[in-house]
Protein backbone atom coordinates (compact mmCIF):
# COMPACT_ATOMS: atom_id res chain seq x y z
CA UNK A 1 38.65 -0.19 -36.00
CA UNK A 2 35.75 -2.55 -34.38
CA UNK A 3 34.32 -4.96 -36.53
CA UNK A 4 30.56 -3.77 -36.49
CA UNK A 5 29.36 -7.42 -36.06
CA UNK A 6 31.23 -7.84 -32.97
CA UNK A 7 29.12 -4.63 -31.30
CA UNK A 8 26.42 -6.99 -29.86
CA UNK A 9 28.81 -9.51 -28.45
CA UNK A 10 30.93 -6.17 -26.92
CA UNK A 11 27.61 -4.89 -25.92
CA UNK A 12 26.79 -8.06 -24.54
CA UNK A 13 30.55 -8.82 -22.59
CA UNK A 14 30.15 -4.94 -21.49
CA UNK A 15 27.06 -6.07 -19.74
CA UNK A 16 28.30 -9.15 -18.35
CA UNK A 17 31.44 -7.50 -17.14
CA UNK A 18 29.73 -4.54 -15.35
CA UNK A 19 27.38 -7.37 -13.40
CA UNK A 20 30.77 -9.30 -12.45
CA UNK A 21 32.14 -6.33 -10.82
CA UNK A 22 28.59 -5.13 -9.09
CA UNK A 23 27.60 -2.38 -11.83
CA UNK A 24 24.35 -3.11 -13.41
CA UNK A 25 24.23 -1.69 -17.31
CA UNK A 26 20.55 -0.60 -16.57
CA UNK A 27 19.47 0.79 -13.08
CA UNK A 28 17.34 -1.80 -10.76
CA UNK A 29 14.67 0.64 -11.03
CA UNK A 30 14.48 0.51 -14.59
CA UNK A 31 15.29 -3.27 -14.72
CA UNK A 32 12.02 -3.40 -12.50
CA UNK A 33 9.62 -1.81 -15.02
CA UNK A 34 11.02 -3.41 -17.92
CA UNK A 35 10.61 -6.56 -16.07
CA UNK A 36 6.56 -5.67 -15.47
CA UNK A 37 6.02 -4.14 -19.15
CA UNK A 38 7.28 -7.95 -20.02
CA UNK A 39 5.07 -9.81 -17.41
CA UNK A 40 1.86 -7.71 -19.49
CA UNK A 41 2.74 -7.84 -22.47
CA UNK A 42 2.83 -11.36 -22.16
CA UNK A 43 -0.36 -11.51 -20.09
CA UNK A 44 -1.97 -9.71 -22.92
CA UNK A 45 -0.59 -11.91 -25.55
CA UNK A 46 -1.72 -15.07 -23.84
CA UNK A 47 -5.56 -14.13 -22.47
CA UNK A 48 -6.38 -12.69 -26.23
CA UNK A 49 -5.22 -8.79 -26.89
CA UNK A 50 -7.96 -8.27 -29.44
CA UNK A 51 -11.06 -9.99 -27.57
CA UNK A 52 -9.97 -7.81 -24.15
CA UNK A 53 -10.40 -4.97 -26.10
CA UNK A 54 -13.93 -5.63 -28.27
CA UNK A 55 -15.12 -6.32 -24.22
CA UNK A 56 -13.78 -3.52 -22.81
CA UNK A 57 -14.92 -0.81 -25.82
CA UNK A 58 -18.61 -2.84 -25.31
CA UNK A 59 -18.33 -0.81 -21.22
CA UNK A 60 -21.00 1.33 -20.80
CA UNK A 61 -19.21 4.68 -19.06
CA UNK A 62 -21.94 5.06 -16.60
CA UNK A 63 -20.71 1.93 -14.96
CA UNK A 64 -16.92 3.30 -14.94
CA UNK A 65 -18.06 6.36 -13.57
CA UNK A 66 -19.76 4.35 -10.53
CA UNK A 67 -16.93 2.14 -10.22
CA UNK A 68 -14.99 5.32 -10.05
CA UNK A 69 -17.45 6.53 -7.53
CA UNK A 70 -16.50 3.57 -5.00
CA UNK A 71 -13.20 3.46 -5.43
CA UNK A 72 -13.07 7.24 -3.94
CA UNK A 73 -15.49 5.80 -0.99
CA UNK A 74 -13.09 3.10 -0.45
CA UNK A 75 -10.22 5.95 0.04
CA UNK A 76 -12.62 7.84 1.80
CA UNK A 77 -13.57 4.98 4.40
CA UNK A 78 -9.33 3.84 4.80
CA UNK A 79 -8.79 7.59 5.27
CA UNK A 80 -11.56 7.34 7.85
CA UNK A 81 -10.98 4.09 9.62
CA UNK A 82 -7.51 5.80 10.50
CA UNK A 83 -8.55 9.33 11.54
CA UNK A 84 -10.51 7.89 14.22
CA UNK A 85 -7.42 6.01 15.44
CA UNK A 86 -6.03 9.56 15.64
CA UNK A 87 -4.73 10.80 19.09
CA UNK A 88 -6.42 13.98 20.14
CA UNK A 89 -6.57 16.56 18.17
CA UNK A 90 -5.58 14.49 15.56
CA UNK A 91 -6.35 16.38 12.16
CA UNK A 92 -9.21 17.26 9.99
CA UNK A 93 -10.54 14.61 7.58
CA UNK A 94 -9.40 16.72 3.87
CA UNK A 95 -5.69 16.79 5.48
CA UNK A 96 -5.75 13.42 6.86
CA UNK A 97 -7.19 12.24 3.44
CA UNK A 98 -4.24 14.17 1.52
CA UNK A 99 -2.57 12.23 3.22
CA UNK A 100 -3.40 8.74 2.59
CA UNK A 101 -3.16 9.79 -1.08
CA UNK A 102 0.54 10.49 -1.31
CA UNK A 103 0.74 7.18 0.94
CA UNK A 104 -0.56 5.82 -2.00
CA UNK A 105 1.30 7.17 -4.04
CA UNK A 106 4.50 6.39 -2.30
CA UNK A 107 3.39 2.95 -2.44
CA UNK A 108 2.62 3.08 -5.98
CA UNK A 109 6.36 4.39 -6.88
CA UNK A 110 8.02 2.11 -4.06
CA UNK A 111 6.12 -1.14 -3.67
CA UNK A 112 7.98 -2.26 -0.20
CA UNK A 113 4.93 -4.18 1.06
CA UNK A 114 3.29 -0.77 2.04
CA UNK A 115 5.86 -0.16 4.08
CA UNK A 116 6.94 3.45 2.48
CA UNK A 117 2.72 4.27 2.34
CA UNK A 118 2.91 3.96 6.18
CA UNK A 119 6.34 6.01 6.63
CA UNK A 120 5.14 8.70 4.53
CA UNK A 121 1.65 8.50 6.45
CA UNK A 122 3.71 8.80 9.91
CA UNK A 123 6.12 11.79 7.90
CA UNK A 124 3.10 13.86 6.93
CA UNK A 125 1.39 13.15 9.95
CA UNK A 126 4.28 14.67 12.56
CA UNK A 127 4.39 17.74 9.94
CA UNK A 128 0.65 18.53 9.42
CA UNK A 129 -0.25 17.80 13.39
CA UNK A 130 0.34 18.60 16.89
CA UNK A 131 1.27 14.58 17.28
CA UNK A 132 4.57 13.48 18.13
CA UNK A 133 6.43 10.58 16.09
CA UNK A 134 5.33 7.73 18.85
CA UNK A 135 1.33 9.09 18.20
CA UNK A 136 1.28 8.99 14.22
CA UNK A 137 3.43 5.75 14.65
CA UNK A 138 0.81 4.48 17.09
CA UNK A 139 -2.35 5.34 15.13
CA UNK A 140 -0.70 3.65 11.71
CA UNK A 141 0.04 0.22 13.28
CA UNK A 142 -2.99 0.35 15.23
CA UNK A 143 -4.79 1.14 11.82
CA UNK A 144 -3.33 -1.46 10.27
CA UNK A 145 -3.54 -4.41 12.80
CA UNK A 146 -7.06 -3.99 12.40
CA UNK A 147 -7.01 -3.90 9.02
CA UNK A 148 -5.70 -7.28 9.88
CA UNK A 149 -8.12 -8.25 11.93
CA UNK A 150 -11.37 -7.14 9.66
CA UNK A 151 -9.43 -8.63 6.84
CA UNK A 152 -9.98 -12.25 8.72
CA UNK A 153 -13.29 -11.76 9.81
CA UNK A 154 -14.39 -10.74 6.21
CA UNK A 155 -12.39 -13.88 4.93
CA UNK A 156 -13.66 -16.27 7.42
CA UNK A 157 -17.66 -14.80 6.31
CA UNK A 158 -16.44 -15.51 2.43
CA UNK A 159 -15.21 -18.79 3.00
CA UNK A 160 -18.51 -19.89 4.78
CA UNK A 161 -21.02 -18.39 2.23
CA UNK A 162 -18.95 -20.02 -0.72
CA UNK A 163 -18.67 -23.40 1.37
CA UNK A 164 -22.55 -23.02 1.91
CA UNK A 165 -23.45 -22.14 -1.72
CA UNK A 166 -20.82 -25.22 -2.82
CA UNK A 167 -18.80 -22.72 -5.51
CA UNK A 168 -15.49 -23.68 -3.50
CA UNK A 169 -13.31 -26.65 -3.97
CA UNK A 170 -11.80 -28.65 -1.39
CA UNK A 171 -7.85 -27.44 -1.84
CA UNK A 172 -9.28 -23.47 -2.52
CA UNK A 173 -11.01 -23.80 1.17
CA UNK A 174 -7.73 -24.91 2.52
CA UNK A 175 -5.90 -22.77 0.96
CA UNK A 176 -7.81 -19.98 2.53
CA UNK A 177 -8.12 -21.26 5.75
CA UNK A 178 -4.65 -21.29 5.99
CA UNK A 179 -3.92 -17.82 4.50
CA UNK A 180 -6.74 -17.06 7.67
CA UNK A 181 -4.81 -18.99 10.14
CA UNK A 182 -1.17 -17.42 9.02
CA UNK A 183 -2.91 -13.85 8.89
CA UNK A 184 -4.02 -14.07 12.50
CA UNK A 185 -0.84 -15.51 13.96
CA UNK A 186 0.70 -12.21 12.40
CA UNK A 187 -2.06 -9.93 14.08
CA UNK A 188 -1.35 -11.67 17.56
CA UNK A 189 1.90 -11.46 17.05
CA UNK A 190 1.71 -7.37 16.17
CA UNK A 191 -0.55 -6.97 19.04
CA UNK A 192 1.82 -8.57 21.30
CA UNK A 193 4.67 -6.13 20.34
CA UNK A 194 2.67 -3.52 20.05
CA UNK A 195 1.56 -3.45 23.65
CA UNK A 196 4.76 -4.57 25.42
CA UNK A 197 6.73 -1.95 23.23
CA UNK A 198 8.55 -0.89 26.26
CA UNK A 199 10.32 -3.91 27.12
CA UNK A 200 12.54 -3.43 23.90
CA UNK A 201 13.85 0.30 25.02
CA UNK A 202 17.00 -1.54 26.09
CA UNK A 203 17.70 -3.18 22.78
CA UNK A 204 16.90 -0.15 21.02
CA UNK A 205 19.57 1.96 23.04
CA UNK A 206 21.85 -0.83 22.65
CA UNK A 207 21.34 -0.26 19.00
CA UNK A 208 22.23 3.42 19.22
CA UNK A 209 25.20 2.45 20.66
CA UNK A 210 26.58 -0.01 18.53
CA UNK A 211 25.83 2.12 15.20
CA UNK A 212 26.87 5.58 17.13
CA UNK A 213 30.67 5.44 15.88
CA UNK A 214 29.74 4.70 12.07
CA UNK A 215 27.26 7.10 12.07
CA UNK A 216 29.76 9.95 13.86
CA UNK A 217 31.76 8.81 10.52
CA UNK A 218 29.34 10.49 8.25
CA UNK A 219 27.84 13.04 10.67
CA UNK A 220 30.46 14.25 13.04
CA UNK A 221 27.55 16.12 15.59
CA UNK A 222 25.88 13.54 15.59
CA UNK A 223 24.83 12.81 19.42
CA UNK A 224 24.30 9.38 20.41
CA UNK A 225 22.54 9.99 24.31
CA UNK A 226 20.31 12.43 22.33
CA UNK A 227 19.01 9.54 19.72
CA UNK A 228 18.67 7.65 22.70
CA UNK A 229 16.22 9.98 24.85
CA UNK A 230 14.43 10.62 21.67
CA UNK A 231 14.12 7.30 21.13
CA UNK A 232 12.60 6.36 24.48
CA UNK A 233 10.22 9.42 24.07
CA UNK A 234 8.79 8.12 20.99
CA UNK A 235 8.57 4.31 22.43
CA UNK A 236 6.74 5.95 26.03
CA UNK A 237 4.60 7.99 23.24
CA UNK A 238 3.61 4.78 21.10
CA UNK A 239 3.10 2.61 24.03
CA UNK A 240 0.44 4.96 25.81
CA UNK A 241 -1.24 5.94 22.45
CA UNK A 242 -1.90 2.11 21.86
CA UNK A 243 -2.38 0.96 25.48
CA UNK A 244 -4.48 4.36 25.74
CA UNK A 245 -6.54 3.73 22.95
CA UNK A 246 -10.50 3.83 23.17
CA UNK A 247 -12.45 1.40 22.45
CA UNK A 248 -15.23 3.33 20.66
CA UNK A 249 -12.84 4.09 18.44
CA UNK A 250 -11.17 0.67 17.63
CA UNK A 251 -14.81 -0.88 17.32
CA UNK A 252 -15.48 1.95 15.08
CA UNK A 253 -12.44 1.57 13.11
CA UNK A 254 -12.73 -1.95 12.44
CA UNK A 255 -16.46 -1.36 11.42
CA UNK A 256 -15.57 1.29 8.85
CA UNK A 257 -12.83 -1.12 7.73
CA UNK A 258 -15.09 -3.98 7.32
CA UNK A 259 -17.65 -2.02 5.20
CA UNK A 260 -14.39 -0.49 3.05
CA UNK A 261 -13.62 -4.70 2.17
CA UNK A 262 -17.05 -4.83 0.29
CA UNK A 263 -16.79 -1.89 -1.49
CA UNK A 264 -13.47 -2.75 -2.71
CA UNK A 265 -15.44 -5.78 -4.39
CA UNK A 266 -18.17 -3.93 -5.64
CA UNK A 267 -15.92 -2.66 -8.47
CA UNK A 268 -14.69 -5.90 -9.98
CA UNK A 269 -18.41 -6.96 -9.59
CA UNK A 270 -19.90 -4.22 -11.36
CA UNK A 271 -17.43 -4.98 -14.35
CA UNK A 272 -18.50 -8.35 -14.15
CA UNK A 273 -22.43 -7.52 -14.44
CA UNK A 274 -21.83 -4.62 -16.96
CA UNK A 275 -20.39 -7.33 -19.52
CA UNK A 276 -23.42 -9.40 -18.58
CA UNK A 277 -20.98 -12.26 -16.88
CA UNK A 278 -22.90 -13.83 -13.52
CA UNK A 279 -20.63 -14.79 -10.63
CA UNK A 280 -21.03 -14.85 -7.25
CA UNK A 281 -20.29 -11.69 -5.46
CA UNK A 282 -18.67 -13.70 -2.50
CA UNK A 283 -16.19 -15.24 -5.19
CA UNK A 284 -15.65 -11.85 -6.10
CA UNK A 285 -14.38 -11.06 -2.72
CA UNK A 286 -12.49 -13.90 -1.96
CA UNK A 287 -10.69 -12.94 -5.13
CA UNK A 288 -10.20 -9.32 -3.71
CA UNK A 289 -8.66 -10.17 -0.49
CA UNK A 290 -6.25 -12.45 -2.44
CA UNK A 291 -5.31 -9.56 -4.70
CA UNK A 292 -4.55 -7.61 -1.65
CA UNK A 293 -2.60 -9.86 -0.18
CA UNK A 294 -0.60 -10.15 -3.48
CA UNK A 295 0.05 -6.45 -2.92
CA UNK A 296 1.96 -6.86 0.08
CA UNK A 297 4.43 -8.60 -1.51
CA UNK A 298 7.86 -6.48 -1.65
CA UNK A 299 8.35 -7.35 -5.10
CA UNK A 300 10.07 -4.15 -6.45
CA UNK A 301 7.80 -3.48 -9.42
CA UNK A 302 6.47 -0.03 -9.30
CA UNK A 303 2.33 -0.99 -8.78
CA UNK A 304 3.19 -4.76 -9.39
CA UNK A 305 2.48 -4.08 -13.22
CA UNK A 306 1.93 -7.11 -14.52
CA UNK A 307 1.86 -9.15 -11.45
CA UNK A 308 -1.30 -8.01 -10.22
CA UNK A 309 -2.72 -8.70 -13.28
CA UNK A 310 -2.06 -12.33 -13.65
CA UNK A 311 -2.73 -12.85 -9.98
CA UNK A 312 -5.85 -11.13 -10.44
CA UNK A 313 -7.25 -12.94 -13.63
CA UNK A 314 -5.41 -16.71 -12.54
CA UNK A 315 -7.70 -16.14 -9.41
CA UNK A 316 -11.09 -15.69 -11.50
CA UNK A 317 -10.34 -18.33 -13.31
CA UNK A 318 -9.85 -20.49 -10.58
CA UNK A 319 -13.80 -19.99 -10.47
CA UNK A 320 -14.57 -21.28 -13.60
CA UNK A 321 -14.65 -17.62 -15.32
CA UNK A 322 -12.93 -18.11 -19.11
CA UNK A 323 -9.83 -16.26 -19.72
CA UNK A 324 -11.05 -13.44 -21.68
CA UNK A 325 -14.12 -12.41 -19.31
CA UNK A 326 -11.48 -12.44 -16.40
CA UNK A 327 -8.86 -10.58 -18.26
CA UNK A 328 -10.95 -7.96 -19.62
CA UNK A 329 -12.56 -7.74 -15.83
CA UNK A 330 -9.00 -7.70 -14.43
CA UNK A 331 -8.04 -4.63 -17.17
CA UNK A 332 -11.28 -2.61 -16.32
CA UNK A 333 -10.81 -2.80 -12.43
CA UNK A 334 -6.91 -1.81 -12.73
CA UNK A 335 -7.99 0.99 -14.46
CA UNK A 336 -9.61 2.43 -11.44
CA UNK A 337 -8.07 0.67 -8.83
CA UNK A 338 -4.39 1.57 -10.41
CA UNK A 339 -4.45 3.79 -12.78
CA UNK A 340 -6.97 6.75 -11.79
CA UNK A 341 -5.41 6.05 -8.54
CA UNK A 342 -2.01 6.65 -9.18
CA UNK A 343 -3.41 9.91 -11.15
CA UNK A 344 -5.15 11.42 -8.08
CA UNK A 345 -2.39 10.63 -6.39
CA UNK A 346 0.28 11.63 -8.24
CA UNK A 347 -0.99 14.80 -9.00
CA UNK A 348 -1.81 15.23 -4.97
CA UNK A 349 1.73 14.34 -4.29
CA UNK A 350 2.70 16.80 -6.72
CA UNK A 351 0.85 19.53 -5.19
CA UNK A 352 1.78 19.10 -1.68
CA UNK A 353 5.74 19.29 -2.97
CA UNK A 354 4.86 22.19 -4.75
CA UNK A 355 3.02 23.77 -1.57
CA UNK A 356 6.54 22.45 0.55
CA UNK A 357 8.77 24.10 -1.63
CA UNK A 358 7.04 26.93 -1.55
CA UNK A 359 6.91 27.32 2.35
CA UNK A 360 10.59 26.30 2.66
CA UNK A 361 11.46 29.11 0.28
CA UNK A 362 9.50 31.83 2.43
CA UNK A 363 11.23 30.44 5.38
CA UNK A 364 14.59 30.36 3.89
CA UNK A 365 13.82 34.12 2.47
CA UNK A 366 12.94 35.16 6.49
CA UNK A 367 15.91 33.46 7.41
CA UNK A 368 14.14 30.38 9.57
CA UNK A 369 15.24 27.03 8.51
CA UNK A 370 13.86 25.02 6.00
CA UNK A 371 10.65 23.42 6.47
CA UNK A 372 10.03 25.96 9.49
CA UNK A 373 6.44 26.81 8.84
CA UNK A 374 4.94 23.04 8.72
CA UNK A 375 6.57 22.18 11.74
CA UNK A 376 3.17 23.45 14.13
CA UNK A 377 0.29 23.93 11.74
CA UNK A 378 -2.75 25.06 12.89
CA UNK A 379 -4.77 22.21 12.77
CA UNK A 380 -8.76 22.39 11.13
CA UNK A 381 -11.48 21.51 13.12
């Protein structure tokens, strides 16, 4: 029989053991959101639990409501800056918008650096549309190089409005001159692929090539010359969607996208003036494209709980604002920009599975394949 004081250092060895031989006690998912429940809990514990709360219960709910109110524009203007972008005939602004919010969502759930937001965008887009794979592809990286693009420009106005006004230190401008400098090397450098897209069709078939016998491993039809032709379809499709794009649209884009970067920082703002705290709207933005910069990071915490958070309030305080103001505006802000979010979302995502499922069972009843009836939708005006 086990000595019942030895359970924690069995429990312990057990754990230790399982890492030695590559099994983790606790799934890496898990791990993840244990990890960001710790990073808040601490956050909390350190900016003041009680006086974030007497701030927060002091919000009048009209201003929640607005700040509710802009946070659906801001969807509603990202949703819009892409539709343009949209190869003809493209789809209908409520679909393209459903959309965006299970991109969201996906993001939310998998935080890859927005990278599963933009497959699921390119997913739904193929199965909701007449567009093939290299059109949705096209439209999302065009979308989101000029996302880059308006993302400098609006950084490069902060910086000189905050240099003018003399509410910016010396290292905080060059820090953000070189996050400018590093975000536009990255833009040219997307551009630059983006348009010569074609000279990589021979790596990419080399590619198919190489992994073709592993893959005939676990799929035994699996054609290799027919990956390849599809491949170079999509590439000749992506190519002439962004080489073919027109310029009304990209100038229209990147204005919508510009506008949707001062929203974004009306809601922190309004928090700001509802607790009667002045600041500077422009530090409010710089703070806001540093926030969403820290949510490209691939860190693997489902909506960088906790991360955000400390990023978020470190950054206010970097402008003088005391720790409890900027926590408490941090808190209110993640409540819309996070959590209502990931409710609208989550719910959407929810009801566009449901609405799958139930198509893939009518097809499967009929005898079609699964999935049958998205595959050409009629697309709304």
């Amino acid at each position: 029989m086990v000595n019942r004081s030895l359970c924690p250092y069995l429990l312990i060895w057990n754990a230790v053991e399982g890492i030695a031989l590559g099994k983790l006690p606790i799934s890496p998912k898990k791990l993840a959101i244990i990890a960001g429940v710790a990073i808040l809990l601490l956050y909390l514990y350190f900016v003041g639990f009680w006086e974030v709360v007497q701030i927060i219960l002091a919000l009048d709910p009209r201003v929640a409501i607005l700040a509710i109110l802009i946070d659906v524009l801001c969807i509603s203007l990202f949703t819009l800056s892409w539709k343009v972008l949209l190869s003809p005939p493209g789809m209908g602004f409520l679909r393209s918008f459903e959309v965006v919010l299970v991109s969201i969502f996906g993001d939310m759930m998998i935080p890859t650096g927005s990278v599963s937001g933009e497959i699921v965008r390119i997913t739904m887009t193929t199965k909701r549309s007449r567009l093939s794979i290299g059109e949705a592809t096209a439209s999302v990286v065009l979308h989101r190089l000029i996302l880059a693009v308006t993302f400098c420009g609006v950084l490069g106005l902060g910086i000189i409005l905050l240099a003018a006004n003399g509410a910016m230190q010396l290292s905080s401008f060059y820090s953000f001159i070189a996050i400018g400098v590093s975000t536009i090397a990255v833009s040219l450098l997307g551009v630059y692929l983006a348009i010569n897209s074609r000279k990589f069709e021979r790596h990419i078939c080399g590619l198919i090539s190489r992994t073709a016998p592993l893959i005939k491993r676990l799929k035994r039809d699996y054609d290799a010359e027919r990956s390849k032709e599809r491949a170079v379809s999509a590439l000749c499709a992506f190519q002439e969607s962004i080489t073919g794009a027109r310029r009304r649209s990209l100038i229209l884009s990147a204005a919508i996208a510009t506008v949707r970067y001062f929203l974004v920082a009306l809601i922190p703002y309004v928090m700001f003036l509802s607790i009667g705290y002045p600041i500077s709207y422009w530090a409010v933005l710089m703070v806001s494209i540093f926030v969403s910069m820290v949510q490209l990071m691939p860190v693997g915490i489902p909506g960088l709980v906790g991360v955000i958070e400390v990023s978020m309030t470190g950054f206010f305080m970097g402008f003088g604002v005391p720790a409890e103001i900027a926590a408490s505006v941090t808190i209110l802000s993640r409540l819309v920009m996070f959590w209502f979010e990931l409710l609208v979302s989550g719910l959407t995502a929810s009801y566009v599975g449901f609405r799958v499922a139930l198509d893939e069972g009518k097809g499967g009843g009929c005898g079609g394949s699964a999935g049958a009836p998205l595959a050409n939708p009629p697309v709304p005006a």
